[in-house]
C-alpha atoms as a PDB file:
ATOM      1  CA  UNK A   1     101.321  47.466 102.367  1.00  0.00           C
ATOM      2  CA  UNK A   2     103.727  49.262 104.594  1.00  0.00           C
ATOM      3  CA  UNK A   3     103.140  52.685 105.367  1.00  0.00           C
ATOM      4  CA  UNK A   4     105.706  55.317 104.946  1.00  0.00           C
ATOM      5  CA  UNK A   5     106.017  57.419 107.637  1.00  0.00           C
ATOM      6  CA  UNK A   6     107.011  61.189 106.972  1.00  0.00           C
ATOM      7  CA  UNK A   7     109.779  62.623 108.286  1.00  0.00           C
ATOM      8  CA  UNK A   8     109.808  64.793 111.298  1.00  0.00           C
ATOM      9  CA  UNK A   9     111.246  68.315 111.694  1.00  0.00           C
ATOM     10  CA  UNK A  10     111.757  70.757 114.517  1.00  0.00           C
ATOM     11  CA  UNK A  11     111.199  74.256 113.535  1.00  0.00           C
ATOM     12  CA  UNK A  12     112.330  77.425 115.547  1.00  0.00           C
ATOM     13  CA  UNK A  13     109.519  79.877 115.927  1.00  0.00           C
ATOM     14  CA  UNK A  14     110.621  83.277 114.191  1.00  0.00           C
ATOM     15  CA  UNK A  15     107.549  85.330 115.213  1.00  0.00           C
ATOM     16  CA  UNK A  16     103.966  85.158 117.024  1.00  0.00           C
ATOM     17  CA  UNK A  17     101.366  88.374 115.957  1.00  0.00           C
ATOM     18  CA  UNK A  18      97.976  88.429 117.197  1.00  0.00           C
ATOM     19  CA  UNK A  19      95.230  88.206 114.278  1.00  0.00           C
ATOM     20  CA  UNK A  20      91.897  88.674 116.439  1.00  0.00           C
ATOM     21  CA  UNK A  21      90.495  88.289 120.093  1.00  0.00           C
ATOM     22  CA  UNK A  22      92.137  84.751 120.982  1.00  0.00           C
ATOM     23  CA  UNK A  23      93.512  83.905 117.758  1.00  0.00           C
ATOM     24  CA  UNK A  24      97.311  84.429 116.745  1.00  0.00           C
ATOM     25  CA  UNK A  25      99.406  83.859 113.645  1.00  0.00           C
ATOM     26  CA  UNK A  26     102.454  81.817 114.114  1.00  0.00           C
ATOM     27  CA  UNK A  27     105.426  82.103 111.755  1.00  0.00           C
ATOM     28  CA  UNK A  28     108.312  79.507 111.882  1.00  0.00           C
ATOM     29  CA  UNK A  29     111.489  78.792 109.820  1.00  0.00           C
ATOM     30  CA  UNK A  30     111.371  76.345 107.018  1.00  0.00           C
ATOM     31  CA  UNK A  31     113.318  73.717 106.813  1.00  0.00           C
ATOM     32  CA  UNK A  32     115.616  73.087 103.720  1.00  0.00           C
ATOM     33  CA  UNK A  33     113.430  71.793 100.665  1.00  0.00           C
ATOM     34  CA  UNK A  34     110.233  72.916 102.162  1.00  0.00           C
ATOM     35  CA  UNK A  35     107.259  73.669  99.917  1.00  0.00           C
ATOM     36  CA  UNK A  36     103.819  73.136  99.832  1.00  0.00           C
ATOM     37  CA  UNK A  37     100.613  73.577  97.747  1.00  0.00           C
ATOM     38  CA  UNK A  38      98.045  76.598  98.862  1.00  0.00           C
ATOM     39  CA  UNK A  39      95.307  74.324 100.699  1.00  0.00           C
ATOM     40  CA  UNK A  40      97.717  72.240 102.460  1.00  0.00           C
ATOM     41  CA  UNK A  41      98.487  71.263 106.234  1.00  0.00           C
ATOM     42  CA  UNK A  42     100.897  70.530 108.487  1.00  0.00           C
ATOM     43  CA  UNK A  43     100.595  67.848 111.948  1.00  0.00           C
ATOM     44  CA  UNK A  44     102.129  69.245 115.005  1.00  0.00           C
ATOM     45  CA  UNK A  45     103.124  68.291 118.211  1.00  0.00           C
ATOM     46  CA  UNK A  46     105.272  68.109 120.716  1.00  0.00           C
ATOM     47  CA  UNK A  47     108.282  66.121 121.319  1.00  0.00           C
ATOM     48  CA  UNK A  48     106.978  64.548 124.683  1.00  0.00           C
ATOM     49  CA  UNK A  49     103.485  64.291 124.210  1.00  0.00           C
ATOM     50  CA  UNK A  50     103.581  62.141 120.500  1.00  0.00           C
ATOM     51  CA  UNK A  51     100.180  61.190 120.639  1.00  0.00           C
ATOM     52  CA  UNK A  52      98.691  64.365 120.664  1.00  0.00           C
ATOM     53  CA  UNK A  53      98.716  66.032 116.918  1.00  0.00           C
ATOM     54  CA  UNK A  54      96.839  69.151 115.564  1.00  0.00           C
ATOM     55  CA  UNK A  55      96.636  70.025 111.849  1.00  0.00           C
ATOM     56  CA  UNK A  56      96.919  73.571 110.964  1.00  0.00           C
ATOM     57  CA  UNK A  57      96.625  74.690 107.447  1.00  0.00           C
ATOM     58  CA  UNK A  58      99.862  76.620 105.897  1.00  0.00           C
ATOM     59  CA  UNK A  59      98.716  80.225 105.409  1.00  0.00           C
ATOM     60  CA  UNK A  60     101.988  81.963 104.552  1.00  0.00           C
ATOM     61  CA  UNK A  61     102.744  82.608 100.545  1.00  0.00           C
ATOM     62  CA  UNK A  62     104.687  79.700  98.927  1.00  0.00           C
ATOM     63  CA  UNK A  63     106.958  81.967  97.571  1.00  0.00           C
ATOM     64  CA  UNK A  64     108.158  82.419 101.319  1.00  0.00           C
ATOM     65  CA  UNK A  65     108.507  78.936 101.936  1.00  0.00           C
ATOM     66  CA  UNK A  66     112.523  78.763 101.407  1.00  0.00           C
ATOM     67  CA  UNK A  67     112.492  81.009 104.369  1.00  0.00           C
ATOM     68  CA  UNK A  68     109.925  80.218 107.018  1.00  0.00           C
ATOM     69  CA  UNK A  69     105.784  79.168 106.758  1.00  0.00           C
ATOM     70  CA  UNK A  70     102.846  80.605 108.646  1.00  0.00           C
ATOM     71  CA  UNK A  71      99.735  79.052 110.604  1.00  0.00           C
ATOM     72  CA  UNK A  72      97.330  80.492 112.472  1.00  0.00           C
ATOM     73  CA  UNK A  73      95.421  78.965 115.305  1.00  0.00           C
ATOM     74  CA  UNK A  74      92.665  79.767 117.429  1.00  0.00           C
ATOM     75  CA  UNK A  75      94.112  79.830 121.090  1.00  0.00           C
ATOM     76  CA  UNK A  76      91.445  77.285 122.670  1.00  0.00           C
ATOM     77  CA  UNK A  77      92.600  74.296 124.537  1.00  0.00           C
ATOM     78  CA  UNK A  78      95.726  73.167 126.329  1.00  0.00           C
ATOM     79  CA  UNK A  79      97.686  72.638 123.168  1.00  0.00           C
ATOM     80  CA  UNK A  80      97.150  76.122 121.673  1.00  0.00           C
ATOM     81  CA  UNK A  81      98.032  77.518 125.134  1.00  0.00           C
ATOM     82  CA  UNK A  82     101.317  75.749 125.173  1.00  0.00           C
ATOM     83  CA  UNK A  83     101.966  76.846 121.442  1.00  0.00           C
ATOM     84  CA  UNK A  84     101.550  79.747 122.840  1.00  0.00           C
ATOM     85  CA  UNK A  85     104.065  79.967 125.466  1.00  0.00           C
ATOM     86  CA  UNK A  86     106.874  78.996 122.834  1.00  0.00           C
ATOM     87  CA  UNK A  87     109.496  81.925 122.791  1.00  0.00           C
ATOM     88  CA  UNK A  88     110.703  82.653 119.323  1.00  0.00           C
ATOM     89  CA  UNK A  89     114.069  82.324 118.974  1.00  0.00           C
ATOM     90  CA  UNK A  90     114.488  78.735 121.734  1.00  0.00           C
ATOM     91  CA  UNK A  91     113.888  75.441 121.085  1.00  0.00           C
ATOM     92  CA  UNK A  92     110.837  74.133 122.307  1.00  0.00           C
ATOM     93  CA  UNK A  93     109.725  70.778 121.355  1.00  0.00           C
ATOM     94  CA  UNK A  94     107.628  71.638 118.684  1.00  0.00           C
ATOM     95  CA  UNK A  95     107.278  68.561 115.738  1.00  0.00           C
ATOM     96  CA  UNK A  96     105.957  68.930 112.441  1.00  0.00           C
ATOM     97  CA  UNK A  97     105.339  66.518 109.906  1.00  0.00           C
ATOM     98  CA  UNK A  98     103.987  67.259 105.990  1.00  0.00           C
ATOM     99  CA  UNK A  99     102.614  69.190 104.104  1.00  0.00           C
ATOM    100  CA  UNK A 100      99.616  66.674 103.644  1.00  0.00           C
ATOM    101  CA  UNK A 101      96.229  67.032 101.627  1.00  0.00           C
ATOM    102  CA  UNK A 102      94.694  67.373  97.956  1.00  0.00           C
ATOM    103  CA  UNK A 103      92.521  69.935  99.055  1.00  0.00           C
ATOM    104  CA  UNK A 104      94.589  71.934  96.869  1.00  0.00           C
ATOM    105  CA  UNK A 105      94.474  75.394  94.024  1.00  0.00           C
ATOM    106  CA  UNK A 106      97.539  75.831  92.323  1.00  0.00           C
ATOM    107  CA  UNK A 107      96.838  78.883  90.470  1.00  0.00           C
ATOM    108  CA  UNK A 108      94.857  77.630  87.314  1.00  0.00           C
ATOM    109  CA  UNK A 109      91.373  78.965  86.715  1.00  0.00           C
ATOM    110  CA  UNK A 110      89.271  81.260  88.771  1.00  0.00           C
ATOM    111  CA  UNK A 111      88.737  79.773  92.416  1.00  0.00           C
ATOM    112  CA  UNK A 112      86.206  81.313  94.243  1.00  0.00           C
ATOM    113  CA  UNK A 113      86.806  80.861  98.372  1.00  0.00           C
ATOM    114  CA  UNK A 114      84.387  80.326 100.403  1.00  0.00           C
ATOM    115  CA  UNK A 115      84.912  80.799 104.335  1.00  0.00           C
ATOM    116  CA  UNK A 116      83.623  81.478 107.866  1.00  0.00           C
ATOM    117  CA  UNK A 117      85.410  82.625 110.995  1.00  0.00           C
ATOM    118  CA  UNK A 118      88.595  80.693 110.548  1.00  0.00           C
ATOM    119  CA  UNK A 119      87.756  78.449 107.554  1.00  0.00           C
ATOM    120  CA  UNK A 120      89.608  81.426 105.748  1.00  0.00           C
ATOM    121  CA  UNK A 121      92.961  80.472 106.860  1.00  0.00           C
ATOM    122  CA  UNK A 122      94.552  78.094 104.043  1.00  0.00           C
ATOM    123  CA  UNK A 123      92.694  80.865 101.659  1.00  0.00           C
ATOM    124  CA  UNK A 124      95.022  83.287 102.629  1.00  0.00           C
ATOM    125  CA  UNK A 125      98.050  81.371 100.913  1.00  0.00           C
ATOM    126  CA  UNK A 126      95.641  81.012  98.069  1.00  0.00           C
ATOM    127  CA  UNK A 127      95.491  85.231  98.203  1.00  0.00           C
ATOM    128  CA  UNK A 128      99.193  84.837  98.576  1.00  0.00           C
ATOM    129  CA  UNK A 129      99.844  82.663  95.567  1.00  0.00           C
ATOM    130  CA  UNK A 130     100.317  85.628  92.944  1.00  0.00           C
ATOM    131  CA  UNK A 131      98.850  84.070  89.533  1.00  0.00           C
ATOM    132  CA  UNK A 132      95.232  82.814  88.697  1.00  0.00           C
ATOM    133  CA  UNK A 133      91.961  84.510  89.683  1.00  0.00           C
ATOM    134  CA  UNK A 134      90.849  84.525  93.109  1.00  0.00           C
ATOM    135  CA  UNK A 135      87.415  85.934  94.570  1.00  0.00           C
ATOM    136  CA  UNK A 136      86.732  85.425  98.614  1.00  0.00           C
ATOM    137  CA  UNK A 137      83.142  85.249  99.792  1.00  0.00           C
ATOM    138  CA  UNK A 138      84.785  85.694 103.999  1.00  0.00           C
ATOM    139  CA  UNK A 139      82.359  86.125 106.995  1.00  0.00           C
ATOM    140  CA  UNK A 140      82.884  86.605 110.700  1.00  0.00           C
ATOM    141  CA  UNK A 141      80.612  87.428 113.352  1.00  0.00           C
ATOM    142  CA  UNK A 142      82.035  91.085 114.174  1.00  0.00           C
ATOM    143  CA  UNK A 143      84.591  93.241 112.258  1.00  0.00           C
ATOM    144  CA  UNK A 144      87.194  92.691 114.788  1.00  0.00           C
ATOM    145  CA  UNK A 145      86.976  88.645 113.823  1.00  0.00           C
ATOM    146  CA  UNK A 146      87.696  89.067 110.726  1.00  0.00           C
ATOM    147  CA  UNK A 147      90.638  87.618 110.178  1.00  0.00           C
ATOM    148  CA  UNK A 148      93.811  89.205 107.804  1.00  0.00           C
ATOM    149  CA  UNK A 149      91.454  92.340 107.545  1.00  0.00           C
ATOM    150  CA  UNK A 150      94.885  94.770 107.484  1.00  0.00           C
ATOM    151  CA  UNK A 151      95.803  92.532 104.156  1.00  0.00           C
ATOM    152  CA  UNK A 152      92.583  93.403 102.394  1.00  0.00           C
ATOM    153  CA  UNK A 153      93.974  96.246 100.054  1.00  0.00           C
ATOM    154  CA  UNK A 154      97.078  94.791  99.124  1.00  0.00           C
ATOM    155  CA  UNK A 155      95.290  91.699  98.489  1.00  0.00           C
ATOM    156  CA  UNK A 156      92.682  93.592  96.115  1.00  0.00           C
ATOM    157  CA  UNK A 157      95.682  95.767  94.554  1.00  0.00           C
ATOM    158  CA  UNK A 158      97.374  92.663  93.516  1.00  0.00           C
ATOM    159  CA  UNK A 159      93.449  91.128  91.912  1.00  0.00           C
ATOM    160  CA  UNK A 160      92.116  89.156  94.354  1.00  0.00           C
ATOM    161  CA  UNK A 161      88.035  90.176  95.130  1.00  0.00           C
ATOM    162  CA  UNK A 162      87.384  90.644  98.549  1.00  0.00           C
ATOM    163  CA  UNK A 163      83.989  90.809  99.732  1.00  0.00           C
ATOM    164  CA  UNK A 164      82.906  90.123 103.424  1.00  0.00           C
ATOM    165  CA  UNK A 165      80.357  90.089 105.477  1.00  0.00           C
ATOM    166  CA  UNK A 166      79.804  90.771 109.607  1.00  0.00           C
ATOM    167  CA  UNK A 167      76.933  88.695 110.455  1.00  0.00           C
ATOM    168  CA  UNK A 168      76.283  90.551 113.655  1.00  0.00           C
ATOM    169  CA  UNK A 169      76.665  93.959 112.504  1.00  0.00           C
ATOM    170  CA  UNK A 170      73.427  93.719 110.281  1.00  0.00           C
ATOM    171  CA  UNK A 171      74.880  92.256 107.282  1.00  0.00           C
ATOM    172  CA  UNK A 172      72.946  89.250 105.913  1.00  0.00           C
ATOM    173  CA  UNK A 173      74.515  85.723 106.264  1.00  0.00           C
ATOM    174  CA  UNK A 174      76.105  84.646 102.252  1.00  0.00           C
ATOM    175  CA  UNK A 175      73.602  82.523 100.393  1.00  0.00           C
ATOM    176  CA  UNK A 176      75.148  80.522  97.846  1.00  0.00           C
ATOM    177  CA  UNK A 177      72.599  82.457  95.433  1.00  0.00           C
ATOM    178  CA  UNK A 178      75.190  85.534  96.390  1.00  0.00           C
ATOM    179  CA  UNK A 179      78.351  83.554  95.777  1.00  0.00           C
ATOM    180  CA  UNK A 180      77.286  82.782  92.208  1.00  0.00           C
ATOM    181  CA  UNK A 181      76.666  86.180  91.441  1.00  0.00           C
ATOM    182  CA  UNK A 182      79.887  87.360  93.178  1.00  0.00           C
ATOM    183  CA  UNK A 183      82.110  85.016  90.891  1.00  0.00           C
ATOM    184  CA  UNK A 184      80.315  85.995  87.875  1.00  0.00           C
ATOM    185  CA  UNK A 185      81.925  82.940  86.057  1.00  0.00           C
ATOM    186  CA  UNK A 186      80.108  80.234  84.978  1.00  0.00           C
ATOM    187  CA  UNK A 187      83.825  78.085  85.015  1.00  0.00           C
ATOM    188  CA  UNK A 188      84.822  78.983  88.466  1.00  0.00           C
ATOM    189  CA  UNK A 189      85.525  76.529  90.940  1.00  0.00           C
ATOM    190  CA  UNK A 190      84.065  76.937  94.545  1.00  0.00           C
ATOM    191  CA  UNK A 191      85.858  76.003  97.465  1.00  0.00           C
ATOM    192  CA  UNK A 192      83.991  75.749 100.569  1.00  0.00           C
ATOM    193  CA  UNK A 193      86.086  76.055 104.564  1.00  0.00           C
ATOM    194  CA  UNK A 194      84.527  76.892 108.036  1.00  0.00           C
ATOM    195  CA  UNK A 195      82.337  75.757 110.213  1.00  0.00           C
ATOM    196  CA  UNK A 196      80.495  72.302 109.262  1.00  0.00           C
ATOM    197  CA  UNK A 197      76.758  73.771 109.101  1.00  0.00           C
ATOM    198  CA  UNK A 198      78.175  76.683 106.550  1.00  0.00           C
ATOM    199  CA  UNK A 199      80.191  73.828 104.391  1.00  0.00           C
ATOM    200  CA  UNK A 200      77.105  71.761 104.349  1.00  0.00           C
ATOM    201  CA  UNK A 201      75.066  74.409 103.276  1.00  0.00           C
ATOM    202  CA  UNK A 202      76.851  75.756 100.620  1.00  0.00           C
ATOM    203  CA  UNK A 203      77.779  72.872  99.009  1.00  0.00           C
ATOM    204  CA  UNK A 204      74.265  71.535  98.830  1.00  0.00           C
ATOM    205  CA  UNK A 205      73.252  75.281  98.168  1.00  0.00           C
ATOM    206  CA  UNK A 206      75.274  75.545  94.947  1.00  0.00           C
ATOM    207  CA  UNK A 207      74.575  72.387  93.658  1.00  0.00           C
ATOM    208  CA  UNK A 208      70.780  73.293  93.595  1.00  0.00           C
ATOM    209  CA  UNK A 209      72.132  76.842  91.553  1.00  0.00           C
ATOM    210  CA  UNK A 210      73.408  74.520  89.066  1.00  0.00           C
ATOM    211  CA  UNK A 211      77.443  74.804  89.774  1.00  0.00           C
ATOM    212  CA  UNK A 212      78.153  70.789  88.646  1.00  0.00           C
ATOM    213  CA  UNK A 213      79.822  68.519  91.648  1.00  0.00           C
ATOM    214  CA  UNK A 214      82.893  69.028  90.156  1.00  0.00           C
ATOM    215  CA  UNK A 215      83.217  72.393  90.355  1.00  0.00           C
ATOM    216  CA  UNK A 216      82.577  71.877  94.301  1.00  0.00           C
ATOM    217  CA  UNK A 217      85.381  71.401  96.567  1.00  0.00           C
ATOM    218  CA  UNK A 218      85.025  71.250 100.454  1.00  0.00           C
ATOM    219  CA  UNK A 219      87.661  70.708 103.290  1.00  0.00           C
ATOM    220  CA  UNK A 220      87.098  67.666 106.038  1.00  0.00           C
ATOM    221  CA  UNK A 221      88.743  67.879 109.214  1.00  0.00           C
ATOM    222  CA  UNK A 222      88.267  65.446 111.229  1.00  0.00           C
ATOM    223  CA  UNK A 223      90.768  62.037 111.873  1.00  0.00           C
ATOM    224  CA  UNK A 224      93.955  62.181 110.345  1.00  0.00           C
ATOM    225  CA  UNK A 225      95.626  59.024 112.562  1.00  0.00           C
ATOM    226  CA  UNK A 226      95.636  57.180 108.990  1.00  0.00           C
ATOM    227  CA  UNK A 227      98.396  59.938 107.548  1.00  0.00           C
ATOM    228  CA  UNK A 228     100.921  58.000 109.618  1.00  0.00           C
END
């Protein structure tokens, strides 16, 4: 079977804002017919380097996506640093391919999002999706890692349920004994992002609380060479 490979685009960079210490939000213009699913990624990478790829997960609402998408990446490692350096505005090499995944909430049912450190990023186009119910169970080491923090209100005005936690500003670490009770639904679906020990945890946390297998979903990065 012969693999179809997805086209490539070349976006111009519209804007770069800083989210936390060493981790920046970039925002690009979409390309005509663009759309994607909240949970999905894009692959990047530059024109002269094609072996090199990074997946970043689409954070920006989908209702934007006629006119440009969002990711935001943690600026550690010689790729980030020359994302970095792009100038919005000029071309500068950047290739994208996708969206890719079925790590996906389109709105139906109550999803309950799980996240650590940066693990919240694809959660923030679930936020951003405007329909179904949405509670986020978010922690970061400090208050100033928090990521999206200045969204918070207008996220909870619009009926997502933010609740987060500073693990090193004496708040207790989220058990998955605390998620359940946060969600307060016995139909919700938990989705689980971040580092590997906190995905591990949770998922084998909830299952012992009773929330069935199905009702678990959790992200794998890792390899995605077999996309193309």
């Amino acid at each position: 079977m012969v693999k179809t490979v997805p086209p490539e685009f070349r976006p111009l960079l519209l804007e770069v804002r800083d989210e936390a210490p060493g981790v920046r939000t970039f925002r690009f213009a979409a390309w005509p017919g663009f759309e994607f699913i909240p949970g999905q990624f894009l692959m990047f990478h530059f024109a002269d380097d094609p072996k090199t790829w990074r997946a970043y997960s689409v954070c920006s609402a989908p209702a934007a996506s006629k006119d440009y998408f969002e990711v935001t990446v943690g600026m550690v490692g010689a790729f980030s640093e020359r994302l970095g350096a792009l100038k919005p505005g000029l071309e500068g090499g950047l290739v994208v391919r996708g969206p890719f995944g079925k790590w996906t909430w389109n709105g139906d049912g109550h999803a309950v999002l799980i996240s650590g450190g940066s693990g919240i990023t694809p959660f923030r186009a679930m936020a951003l999706l405007g329909k179904g119910k949405v509670t986020i169970c978010y922690s970061a080491k400090t208050a100033d890692e928090l990521l999206y923090k200045n969204e918070y209100d207008d996220w909870k005005k619009a009926g997502v349920a933010v609740h987060t936690r500073t693990t090193r500003q004496n708040d207790p670490r989220w058990t998955p004994a605390d998620i359940v009770a946060a969600s307060n639904d016995s139909t919700a679906v938990f989705y689980i992002c971040g580092p590997k020990s906190l995905v591990e945890e949770m998922k084998a946390g909830l299952a012992a609380a009773g929330v069935a297998p199905e009702r678990i979903r959790t992200e794998k990065w890792g390899d995605y060479t077999d996309l193309f």
